[in-house]
C-alpha atoms as a PDB file:
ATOM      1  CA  UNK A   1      17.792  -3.152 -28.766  1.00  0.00           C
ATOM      2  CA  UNK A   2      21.499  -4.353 -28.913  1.00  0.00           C
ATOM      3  CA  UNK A   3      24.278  -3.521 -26.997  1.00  0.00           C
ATOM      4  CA  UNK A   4      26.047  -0.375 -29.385  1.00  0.00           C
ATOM      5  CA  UNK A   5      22.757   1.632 -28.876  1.00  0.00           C
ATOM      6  CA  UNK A   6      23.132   1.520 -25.489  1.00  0.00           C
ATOM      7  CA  UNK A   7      23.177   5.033 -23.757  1.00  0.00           C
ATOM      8  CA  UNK A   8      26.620   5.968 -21.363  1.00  0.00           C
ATOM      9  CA  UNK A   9      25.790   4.362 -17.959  1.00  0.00           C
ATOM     10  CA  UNK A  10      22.765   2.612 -18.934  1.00  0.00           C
ATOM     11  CA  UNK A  11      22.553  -0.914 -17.384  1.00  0.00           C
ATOM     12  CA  UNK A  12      20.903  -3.944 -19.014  1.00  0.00           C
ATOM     13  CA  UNK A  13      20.737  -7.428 -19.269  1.00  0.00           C
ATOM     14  CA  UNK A  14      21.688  -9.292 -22.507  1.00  0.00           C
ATOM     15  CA  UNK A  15      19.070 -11.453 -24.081  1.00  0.00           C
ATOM     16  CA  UNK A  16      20.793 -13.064 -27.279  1.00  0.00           C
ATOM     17  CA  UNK A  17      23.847 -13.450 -29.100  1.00  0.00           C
ATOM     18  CA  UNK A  18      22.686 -12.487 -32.724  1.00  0.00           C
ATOM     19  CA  UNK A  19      23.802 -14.624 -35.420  1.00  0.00           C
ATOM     20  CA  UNK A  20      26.043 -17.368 -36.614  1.00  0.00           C
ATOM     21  CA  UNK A  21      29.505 -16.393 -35.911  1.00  0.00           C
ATOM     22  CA  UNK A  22      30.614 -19.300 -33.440  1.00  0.00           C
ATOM     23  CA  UNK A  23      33.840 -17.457 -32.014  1.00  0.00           C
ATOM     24  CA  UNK A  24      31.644 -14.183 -30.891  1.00  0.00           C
ATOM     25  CA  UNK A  25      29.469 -16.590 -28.915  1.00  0.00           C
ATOM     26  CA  UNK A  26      32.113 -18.554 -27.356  1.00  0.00           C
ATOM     27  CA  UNK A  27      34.218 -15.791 -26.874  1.00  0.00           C
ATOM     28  CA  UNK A  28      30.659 -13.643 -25.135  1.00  0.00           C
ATOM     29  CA  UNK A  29      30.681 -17.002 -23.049  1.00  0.00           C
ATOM     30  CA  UNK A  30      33.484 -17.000 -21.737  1.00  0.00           C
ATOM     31  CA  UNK A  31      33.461 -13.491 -20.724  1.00  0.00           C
ATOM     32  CA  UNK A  32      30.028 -14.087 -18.860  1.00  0.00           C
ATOM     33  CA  UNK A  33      28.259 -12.156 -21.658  1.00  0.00           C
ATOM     34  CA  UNK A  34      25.136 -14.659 -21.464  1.00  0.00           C
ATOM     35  CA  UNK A  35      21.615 -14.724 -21.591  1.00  0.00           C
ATOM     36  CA  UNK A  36      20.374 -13.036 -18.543  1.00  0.00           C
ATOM     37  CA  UNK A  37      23.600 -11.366 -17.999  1.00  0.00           C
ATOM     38  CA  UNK A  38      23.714  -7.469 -16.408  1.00  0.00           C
ATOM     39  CA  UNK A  39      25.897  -5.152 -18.726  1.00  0.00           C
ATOM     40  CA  UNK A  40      26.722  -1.535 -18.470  1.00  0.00           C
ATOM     41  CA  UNK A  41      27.974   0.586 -20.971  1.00  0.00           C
ATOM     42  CA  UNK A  42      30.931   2.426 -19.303  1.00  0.00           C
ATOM     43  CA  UNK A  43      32.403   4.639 -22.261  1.00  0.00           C
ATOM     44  CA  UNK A  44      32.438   4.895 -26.316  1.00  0.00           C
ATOM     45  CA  UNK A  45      34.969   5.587 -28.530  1.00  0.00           C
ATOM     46  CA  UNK A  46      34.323   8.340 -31.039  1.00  0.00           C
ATOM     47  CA  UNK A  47      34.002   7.055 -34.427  1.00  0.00           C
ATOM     48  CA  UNK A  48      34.312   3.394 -34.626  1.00  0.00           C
ATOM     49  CA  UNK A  49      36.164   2.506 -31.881  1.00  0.00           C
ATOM     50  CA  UNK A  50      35.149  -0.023 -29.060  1.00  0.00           C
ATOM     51  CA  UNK A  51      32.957   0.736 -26.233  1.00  0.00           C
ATOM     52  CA  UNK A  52      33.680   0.011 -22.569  1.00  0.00           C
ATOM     53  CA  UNK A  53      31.338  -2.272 -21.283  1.00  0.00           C
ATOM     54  CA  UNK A  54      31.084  -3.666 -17.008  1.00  0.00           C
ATOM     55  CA  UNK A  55      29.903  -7.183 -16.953  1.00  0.00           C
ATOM     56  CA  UNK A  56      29.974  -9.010 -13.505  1.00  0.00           C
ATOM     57  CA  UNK A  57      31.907  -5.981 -12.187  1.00  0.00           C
ATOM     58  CA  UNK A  58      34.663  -7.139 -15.062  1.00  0.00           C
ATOM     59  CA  UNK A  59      35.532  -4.522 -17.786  1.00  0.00           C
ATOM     60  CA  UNK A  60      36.005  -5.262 -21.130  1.00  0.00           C
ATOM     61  CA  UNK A  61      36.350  -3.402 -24.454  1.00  0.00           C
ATOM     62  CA  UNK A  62      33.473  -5.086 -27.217  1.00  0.00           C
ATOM     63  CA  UNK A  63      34.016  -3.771 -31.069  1.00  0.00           C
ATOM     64  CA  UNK A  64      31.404  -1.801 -32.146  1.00  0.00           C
ATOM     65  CA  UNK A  65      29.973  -4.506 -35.095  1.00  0.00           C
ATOM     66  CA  UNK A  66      30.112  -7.488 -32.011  1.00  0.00           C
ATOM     67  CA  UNK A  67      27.994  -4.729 -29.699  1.00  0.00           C
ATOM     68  CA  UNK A  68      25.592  -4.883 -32.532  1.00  0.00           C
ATOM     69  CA  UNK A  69      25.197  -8.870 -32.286  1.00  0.00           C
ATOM     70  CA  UNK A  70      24.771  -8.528 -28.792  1.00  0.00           C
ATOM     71  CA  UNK A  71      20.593  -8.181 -27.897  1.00  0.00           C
ATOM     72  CA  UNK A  72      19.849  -6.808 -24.772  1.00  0.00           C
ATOM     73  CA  UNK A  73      16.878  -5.285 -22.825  1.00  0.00           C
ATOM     74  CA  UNK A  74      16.385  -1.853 -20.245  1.00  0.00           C
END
């Protein structure tokens, strides 16, 4: 499951960084979106707008096609 098919409120910890693109993963890492990492989806834009997502009791807004590179488990 990745990130974007998350449910509102539903919490879960990331398992992978899908892919190749070297900014996404050093830009996940510095945010503390790592392996092992808990993550709660807080709100989504209609359309294709950004979702809201709690990390380490930060918030940040992820774009919908990085959410998608972003594994995680319930």
């Amino acid at each position: 499951m990745t990130l974007d098919q998350l449910d509102l409120r539903q919490s879960a910890r990331v398992i992978s960084i899908k892919g190749s693109n070297h900014v996404l993963h050093s830009h996940c890492s510095q945010l503390g979106i790592a392996p092992g990492a808990p993550i709660e989806i807080l709100h989504k834009a209609q359309g294709r707008g950004p979702l809201q997502a709690k990390v380490h009791g930060a918030l940040y807004a992820i774009r919908q096609e990085d959410a998608a590179a972003i594994e995680v488990a319930v």
